[in-house]
PDB file of N, CA and C in Angstrom:
ATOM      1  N   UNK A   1     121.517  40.372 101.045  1.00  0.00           N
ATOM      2  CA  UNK A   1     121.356  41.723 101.516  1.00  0.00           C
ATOM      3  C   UNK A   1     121.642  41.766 103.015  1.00  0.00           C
ATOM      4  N   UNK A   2     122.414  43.201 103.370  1.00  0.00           N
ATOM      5  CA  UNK A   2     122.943  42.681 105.186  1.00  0.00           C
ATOM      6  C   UNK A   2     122.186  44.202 105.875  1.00  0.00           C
ATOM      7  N   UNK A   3     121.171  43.798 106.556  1.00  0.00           N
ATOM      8  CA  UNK A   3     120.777  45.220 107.303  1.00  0.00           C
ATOM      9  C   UNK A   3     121.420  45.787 108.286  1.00  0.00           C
ATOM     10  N   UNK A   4     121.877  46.847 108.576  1.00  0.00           N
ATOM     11  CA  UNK A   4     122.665  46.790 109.787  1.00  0.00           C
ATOM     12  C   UNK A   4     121.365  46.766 111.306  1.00  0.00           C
ATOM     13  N   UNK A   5     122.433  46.352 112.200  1.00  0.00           N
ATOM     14  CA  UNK A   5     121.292  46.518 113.288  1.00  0.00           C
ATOM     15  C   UNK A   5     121.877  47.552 114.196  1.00  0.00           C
ATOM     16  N   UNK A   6     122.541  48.641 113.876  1.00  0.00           N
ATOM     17  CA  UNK A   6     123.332  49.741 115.061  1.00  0.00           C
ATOM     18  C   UNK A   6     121.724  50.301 115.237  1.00  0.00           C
ATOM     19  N   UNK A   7     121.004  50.536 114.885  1.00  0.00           N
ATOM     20  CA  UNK A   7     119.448  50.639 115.268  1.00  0.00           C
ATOM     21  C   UNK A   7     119.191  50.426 117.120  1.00  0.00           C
ATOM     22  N   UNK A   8     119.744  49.428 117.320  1.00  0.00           N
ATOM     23  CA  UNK A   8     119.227  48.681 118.382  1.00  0.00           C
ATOM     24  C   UNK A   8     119.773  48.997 119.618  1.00  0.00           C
ATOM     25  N   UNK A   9     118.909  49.553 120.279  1.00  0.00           N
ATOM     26  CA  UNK A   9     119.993  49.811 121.610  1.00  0.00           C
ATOM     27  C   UNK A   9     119.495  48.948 123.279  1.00  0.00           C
ATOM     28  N   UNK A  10     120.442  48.480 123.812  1.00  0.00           N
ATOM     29  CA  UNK A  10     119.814  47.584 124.754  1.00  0.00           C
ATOM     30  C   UNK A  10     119.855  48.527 125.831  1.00  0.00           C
ATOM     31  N   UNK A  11     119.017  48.112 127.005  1.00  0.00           N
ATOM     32  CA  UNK A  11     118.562  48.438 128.190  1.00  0.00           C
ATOM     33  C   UNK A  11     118.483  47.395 129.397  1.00  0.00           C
ATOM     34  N   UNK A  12     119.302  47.448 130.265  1.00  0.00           N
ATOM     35  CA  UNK A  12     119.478  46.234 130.957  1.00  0.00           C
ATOM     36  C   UNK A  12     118.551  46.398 132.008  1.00  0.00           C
ATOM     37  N   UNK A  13     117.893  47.257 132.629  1.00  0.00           N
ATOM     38  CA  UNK A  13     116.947  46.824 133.459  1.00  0.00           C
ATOM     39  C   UNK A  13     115.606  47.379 133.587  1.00  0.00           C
ATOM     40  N   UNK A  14     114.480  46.801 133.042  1.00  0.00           N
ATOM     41  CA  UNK A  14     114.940  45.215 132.803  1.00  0.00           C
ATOM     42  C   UNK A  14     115.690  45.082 131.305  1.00  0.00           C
ATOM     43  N   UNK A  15     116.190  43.850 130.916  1.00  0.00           N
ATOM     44  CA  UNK A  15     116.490  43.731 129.449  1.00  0.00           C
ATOM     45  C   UNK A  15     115.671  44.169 128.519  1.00  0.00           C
ATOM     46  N   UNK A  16     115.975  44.713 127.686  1.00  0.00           N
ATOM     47  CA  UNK A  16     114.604  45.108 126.757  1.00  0.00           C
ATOM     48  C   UNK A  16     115.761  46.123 125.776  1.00  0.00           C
ATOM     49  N   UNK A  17     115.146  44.949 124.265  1.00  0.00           N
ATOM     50  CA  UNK A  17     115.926  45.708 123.112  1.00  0.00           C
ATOM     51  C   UNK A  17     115.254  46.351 122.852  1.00  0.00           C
ATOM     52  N   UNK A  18     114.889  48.062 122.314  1.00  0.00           N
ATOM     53  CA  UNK A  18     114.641  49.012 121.781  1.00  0.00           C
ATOM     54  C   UNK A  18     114.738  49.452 120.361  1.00  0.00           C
ATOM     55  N   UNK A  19     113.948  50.013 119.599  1.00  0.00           N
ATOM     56  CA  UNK A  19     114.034  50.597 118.409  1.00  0.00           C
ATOM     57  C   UNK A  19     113.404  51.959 118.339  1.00  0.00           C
ATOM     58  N   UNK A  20     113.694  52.878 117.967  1.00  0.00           N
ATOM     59  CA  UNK A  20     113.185  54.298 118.420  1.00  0.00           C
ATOM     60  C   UNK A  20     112.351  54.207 117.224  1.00  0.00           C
ATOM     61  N   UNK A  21     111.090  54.654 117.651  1.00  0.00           N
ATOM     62  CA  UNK A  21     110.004  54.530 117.034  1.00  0.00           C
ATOM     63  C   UNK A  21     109.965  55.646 116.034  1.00  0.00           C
ATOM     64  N   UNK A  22     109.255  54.988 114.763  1.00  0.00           N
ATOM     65  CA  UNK A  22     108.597  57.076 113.781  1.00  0.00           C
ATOM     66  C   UNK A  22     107.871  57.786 114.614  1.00  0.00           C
ATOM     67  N   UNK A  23     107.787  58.887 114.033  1.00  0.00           N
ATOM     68  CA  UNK A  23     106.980  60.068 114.508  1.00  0.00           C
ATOM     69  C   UNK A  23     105.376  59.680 114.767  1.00  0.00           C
ATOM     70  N   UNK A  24     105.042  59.467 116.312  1.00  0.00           N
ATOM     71  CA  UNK A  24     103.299  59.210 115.818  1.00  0.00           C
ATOM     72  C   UNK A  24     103.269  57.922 115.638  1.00  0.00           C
ATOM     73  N   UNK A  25     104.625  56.651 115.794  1.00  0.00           N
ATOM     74  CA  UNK A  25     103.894  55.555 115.728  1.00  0.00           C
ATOM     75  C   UNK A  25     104.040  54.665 117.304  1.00  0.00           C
ATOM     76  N   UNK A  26     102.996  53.512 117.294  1.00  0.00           N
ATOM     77  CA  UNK A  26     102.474  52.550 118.156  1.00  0.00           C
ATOM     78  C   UNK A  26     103.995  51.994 118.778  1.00  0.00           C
ATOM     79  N   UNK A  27     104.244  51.485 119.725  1.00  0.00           N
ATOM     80  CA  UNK A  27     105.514  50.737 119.944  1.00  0.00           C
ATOM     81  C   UNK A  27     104.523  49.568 120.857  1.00  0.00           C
ATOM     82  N   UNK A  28     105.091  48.282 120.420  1.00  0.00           N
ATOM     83  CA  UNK A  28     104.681  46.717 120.383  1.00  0.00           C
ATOM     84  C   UNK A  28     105.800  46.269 121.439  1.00  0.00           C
ATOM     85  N   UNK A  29     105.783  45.713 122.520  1.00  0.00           N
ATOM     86  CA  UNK A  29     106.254  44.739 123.522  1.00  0.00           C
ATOM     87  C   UNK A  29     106.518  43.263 122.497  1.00  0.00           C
ATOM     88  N   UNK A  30     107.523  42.576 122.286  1.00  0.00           N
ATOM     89  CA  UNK A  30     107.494  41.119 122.150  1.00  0.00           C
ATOM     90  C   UNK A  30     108.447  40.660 122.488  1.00  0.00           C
ATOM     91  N   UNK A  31     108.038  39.349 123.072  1.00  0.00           N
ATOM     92  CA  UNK A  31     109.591  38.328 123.232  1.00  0.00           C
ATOM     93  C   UNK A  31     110.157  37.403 122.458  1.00  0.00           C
ATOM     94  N   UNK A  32     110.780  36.835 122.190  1.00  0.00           N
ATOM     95  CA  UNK A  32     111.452  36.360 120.830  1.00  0.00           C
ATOM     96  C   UNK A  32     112.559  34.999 122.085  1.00  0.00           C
ATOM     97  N   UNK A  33     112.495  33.882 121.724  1.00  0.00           N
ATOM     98  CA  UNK A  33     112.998  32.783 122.312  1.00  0.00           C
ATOM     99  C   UNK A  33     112.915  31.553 121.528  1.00  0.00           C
ATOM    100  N   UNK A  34     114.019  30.592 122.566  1.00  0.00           N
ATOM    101  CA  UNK A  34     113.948  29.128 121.407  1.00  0.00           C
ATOM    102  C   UNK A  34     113.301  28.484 121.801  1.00  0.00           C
ATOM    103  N   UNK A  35     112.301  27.896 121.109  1.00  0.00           N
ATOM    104  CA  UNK A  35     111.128  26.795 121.230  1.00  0.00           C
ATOM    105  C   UNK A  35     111.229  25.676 122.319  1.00  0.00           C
ATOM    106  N   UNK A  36     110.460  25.633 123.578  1.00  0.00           N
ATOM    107  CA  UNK A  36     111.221  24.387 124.719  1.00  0.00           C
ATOM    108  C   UNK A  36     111.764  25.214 125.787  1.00  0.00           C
ATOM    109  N   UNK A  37     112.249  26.404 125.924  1.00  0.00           N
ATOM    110  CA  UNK A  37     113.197  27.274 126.985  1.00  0.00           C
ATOM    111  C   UNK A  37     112.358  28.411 127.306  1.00  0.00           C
ATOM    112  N   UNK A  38     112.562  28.700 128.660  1.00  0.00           N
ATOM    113  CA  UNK A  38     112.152  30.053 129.574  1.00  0.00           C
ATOM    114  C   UNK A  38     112.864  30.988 129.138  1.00  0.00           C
ATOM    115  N   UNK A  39     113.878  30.883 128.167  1.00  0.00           N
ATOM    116  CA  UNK A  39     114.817  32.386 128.353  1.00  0.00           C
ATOM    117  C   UNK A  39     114.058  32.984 126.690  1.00  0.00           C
ATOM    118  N   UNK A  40     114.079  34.461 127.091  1.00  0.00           N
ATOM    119  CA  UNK A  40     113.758  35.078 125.850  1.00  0.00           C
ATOM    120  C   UNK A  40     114.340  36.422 125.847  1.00  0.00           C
ATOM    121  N   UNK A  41     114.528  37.426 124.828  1.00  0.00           N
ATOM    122  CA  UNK A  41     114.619  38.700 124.955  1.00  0.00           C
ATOM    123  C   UNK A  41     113.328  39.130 124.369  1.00  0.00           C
ATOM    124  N   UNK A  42     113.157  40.406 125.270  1.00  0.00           N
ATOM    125  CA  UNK A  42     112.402  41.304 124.840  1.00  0.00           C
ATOM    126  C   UNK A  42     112.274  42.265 124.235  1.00  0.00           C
ATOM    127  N   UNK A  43     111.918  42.389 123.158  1.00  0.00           N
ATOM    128  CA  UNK A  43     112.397  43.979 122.251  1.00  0.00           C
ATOM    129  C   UNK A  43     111.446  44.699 122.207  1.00  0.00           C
ATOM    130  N   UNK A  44     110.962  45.905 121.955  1.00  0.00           N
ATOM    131  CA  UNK A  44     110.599  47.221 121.943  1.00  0.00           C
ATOM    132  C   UNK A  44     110.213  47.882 120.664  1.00  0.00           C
ATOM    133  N   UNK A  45     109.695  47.599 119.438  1.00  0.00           N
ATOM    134  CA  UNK A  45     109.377  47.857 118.684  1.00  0.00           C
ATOM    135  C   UNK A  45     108.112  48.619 118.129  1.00  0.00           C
ATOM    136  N   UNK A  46     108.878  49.621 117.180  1.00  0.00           N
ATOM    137  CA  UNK A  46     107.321  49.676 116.115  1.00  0.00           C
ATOM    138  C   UNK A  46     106.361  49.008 115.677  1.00  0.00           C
ATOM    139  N   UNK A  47     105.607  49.321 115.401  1.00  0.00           N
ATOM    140  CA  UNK A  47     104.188  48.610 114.876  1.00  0.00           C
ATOM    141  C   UNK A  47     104.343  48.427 113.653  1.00  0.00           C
ATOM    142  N   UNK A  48     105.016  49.223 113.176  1.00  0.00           N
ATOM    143  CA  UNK A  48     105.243  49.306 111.362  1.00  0.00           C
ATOM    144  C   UNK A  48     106.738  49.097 110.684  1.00  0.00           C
ATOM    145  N   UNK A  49     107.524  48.741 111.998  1.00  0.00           N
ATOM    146  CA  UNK A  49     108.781  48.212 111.601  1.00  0.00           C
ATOM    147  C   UNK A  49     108.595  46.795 111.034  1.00  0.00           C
ATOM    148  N   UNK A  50     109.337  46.370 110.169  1.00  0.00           N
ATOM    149  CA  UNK A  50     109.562  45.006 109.568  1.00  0.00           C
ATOM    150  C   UNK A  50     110.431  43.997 110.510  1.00  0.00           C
ATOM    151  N   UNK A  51     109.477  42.930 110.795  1.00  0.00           N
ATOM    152  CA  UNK A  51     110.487  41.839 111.979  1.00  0.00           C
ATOM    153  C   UNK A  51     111.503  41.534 111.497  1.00  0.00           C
ATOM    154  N   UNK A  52     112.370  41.670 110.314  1.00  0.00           N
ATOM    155  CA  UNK A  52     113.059  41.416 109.851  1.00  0.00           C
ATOM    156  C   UNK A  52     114.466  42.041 110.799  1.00  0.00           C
ATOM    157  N   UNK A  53     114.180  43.224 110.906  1.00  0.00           N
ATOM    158  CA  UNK A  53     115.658  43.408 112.360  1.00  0.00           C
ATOM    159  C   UNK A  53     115.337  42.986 113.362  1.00  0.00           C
ATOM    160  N   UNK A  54     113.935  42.227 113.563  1.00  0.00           N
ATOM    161  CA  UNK A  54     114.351  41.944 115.546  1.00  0.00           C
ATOM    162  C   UNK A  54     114.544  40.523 115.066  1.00  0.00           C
ATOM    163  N   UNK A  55     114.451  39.604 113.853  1.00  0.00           N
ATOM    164  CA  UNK A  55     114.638  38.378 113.990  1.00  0.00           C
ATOM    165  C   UNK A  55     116.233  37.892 114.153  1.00  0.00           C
ATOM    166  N   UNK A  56     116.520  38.979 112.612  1.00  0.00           N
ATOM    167  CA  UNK A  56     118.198  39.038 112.882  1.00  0.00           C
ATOM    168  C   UNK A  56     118.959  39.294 113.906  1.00  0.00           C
ATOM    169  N   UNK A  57     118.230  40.852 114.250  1.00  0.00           N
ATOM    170  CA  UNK A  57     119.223  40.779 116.139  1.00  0.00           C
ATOM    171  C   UNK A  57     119.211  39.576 116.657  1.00  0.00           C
ATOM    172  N   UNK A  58     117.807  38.784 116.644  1.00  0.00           N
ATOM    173  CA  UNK A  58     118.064  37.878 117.635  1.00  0.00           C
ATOM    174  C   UNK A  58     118.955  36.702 117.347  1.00  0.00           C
ATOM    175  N   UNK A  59     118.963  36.542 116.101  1.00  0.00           N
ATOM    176  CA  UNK A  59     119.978  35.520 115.964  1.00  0.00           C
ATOM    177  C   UNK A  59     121.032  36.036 115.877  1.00  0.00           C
ATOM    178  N   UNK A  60     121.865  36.883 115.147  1.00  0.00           N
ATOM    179  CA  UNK A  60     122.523  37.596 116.220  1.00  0.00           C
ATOM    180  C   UNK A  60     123.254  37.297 117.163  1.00  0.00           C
ATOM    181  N   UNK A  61     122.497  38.299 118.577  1.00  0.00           N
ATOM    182  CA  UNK A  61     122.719  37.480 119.788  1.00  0.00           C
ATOM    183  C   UNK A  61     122.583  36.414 120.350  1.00  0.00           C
ATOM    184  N   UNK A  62     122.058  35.193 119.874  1.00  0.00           N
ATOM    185  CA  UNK A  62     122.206  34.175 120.261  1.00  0.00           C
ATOM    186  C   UNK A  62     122.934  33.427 119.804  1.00  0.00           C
ATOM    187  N   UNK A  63     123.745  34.084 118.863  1.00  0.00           N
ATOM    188  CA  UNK A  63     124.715  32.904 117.743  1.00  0.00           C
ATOM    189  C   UNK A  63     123.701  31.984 117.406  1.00  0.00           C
ATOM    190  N   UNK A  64     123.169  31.989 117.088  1.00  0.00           N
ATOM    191  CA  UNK A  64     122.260  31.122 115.832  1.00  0.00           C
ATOM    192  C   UNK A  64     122.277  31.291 114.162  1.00  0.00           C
ATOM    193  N   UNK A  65     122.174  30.590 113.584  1.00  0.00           N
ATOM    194  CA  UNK A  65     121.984  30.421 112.052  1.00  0.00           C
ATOM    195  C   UNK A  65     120.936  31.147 111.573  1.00  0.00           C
ATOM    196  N   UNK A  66     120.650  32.484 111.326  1.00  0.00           N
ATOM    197  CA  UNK A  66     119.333  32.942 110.545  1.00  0.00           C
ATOM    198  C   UNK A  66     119.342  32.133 109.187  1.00  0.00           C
ATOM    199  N   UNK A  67     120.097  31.628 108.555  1.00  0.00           N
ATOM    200  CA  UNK A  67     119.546  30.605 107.170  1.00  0.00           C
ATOM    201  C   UNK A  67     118.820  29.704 107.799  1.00  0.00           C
ATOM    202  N   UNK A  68     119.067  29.049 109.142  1.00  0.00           N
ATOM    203  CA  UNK A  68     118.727  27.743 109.570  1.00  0.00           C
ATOM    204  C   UNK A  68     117.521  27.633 110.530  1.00  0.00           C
ATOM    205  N   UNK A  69     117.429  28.889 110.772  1.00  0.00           N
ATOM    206  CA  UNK A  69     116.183  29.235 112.014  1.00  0.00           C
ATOM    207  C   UNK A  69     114.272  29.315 111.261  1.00  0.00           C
ATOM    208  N   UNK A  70     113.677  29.235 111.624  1.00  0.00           N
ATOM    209  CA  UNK A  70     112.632  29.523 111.663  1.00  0.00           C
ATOM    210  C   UNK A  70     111.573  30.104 113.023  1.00  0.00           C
ATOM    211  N   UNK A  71     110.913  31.416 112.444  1.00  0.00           N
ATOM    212  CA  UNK A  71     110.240  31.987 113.245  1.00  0.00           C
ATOM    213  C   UNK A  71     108.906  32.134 113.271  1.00  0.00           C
ATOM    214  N   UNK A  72     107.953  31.146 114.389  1.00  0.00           N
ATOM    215  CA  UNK A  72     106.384  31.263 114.721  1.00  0.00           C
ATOM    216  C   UNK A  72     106.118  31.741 115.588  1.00  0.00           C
ATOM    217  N   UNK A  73     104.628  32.580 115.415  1.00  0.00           N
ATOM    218  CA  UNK A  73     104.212  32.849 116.833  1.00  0.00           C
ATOM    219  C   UNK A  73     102.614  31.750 116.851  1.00  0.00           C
ATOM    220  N   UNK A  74     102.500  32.253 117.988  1.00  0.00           N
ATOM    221  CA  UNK A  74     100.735  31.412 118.137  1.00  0.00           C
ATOM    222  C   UNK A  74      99.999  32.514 118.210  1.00  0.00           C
ATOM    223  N   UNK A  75      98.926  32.687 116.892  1.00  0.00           N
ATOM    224  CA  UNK A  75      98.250  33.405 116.670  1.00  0.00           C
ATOM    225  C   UNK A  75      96.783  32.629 117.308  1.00  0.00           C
ATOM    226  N   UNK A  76      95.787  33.667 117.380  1.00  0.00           N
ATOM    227  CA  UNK A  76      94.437  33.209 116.907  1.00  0.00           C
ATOM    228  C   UNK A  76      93.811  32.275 116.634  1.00  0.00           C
ATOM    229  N   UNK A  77      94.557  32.294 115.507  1.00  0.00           N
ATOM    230  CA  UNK A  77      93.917  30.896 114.886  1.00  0.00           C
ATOM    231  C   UNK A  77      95.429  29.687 114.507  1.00  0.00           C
ATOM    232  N   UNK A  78      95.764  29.513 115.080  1.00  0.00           N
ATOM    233  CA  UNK A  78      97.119  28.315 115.185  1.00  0.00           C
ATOM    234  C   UNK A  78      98.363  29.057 115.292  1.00  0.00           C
ATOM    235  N   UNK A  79      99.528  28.519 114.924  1.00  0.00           N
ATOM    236  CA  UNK A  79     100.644  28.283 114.656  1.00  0.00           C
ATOM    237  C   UNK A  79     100.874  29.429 113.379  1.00  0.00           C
ATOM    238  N   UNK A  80     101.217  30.628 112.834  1.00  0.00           N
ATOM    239  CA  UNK A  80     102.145  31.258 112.098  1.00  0.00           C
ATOM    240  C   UNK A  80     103.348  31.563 112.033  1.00  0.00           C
ATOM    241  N   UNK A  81     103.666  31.784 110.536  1.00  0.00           N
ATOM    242  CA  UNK A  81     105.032  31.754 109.839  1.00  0.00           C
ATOM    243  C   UNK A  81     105.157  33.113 110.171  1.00  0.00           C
ATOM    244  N   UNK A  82     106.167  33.792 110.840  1.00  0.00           N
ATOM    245  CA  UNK A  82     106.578  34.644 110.735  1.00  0.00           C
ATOM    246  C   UNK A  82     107.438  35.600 109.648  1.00  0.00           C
ATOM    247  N   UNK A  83     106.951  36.298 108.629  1.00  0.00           N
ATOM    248  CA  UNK A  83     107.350  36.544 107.640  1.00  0.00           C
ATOM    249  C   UNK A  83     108.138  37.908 108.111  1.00  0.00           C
ATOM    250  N   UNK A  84     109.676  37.694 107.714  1.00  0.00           N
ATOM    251  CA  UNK A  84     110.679  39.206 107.989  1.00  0.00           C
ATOM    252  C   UNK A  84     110.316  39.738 107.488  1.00  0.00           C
ATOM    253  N   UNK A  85     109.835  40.157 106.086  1.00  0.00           N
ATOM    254  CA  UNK A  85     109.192  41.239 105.057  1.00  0.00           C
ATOM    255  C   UNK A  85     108.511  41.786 106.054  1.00  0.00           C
ATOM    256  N   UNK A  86     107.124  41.202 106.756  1.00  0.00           N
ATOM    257  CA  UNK A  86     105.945  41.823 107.011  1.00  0.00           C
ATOM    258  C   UNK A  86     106.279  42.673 108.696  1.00  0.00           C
ATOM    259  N   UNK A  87     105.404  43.114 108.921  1.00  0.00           N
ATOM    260  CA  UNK A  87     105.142  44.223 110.679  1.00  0.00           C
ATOM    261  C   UNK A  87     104.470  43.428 111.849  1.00  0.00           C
ATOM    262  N   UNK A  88     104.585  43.913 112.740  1.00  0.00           N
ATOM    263  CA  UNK A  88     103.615  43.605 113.322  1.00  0.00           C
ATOM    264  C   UNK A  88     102.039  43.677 113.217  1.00  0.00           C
ATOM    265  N   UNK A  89     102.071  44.960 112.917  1.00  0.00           N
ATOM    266  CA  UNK A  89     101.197  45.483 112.930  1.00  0.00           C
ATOM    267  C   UNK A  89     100.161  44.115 111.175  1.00  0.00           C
ATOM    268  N   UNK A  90     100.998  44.168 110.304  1.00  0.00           N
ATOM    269  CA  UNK A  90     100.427  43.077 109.612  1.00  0.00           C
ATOM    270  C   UNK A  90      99.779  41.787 109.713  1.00  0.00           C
ATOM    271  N   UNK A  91     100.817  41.371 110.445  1.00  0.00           N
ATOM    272  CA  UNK A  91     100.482  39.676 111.249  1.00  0.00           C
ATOM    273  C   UNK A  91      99.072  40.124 112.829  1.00  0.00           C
ATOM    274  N   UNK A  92      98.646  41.720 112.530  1.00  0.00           N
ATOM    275  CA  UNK A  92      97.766  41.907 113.825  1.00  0.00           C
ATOM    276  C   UNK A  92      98.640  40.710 115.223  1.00  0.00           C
ATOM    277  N   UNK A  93      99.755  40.959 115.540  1.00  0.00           N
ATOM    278  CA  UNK A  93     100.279  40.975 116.921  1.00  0.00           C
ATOM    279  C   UNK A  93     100.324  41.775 117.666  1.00  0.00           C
ATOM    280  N   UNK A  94     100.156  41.124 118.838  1.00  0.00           N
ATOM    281  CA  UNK A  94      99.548  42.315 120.378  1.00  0.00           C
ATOM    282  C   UNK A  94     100.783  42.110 121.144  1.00  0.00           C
ATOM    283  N   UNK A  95     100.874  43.308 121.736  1.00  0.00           N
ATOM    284  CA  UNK A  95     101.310  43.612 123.204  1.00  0.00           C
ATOM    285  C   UNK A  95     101.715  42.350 123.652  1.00  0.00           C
ATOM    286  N   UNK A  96     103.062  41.968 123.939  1.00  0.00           N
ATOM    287  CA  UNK A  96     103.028  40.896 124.785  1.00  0.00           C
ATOM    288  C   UNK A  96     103.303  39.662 123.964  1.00  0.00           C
ATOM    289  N   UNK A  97     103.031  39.496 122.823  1.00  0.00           N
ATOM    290  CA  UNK A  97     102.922  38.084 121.964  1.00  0.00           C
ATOM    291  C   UNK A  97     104.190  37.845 122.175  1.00  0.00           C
ATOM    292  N   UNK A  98     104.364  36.304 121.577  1.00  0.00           N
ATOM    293  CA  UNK A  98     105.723  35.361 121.989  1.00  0.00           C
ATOM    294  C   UNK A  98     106.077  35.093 120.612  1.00  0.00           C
ATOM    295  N   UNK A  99     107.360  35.148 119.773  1.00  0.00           N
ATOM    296  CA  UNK A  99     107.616  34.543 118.951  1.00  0.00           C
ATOM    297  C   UNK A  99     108.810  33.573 119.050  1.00  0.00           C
ATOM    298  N   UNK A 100     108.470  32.462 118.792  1.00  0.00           N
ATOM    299  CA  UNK A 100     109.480  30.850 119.136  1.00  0.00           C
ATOM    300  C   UNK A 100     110.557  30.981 118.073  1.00  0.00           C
ATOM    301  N   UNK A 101     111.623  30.273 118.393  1.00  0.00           N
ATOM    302  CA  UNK A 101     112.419  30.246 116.888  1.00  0.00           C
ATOM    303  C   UNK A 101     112.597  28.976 117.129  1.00  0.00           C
ATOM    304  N   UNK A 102     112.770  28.227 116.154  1.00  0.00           N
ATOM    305  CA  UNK A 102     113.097  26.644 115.692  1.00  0.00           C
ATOM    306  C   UNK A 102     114.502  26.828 114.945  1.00  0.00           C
ATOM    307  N   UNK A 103     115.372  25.970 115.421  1.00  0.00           N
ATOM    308  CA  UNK A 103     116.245  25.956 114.443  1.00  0.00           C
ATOM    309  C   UNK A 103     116.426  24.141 114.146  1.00  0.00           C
ATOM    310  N   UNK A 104     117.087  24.423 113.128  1.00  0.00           N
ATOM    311  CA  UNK A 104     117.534  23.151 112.296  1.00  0.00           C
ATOM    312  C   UNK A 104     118.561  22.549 112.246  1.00  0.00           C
ATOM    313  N   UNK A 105     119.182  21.954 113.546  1.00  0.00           N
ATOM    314  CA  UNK A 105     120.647  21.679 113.502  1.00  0.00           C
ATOM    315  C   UNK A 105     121.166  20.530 112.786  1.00  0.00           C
ATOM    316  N   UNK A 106     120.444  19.916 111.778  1.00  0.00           N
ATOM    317  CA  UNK A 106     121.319  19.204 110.815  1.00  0.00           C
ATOM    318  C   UNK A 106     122.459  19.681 110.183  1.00  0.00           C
ATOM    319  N   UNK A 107     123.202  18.532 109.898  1.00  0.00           N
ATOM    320  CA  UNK A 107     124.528  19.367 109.002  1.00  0.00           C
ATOM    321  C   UNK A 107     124.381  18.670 107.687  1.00  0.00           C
ATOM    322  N   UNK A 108     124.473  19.392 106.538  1.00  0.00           N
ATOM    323  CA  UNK A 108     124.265  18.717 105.494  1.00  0.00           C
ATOM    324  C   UNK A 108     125.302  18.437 104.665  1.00  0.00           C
TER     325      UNK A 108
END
């Protein structure tokens, strides 16, 4: 299944990807980066949008492998799987949270 992401509109200063929010809903700050590195983007999201377009944008723009990537944040209570299905607002992420991506550069 291929979502489009024309959704997304960037803002260069500062950087910050955007998603125009529903009517009446919350919009969530997060940064999204590779595990080990200072560089991240920041996107602009709903509360009730599915991470599933900011994971893809981000791989995406980074030329990365979304088959090959994996996405955690540090919750609460450890280390979570970031599930594209689910929201923010599901995984209860705040303002500000960091989500790492791991990728898997084996070749098989």
């Amino acid at each position: 299944m291929v979502i489009p992401l024309m959704f997304f509109t960037v803002m260069y200063s500062p950087a910050l990807i955007s998603q125009p929010p529903a009517i009446g809903e919350m919009q969530i700050n997060l940064k999204v980066g590779l595990f080990g590195t200072d560089h991240h983007l920041m996107y602009l999201i709903g509360g009730s949008t599915p991470l599933e377009y900011l994971v893809l944008d981000y791989a995406d723009r980074t030329s990365l492998f979304y088959e090959n990537t994996k996405f955690r944040y540090n919750a609460e209570n450890g280390w979570c799987h970031v599930d594209p299905k689910k929201t923010a607002d599901v995984l209860e992420m705040e303002d500000g949270d960091v989500i790492y991506s791991f990728t898997d550069f084996r070749i098989l």
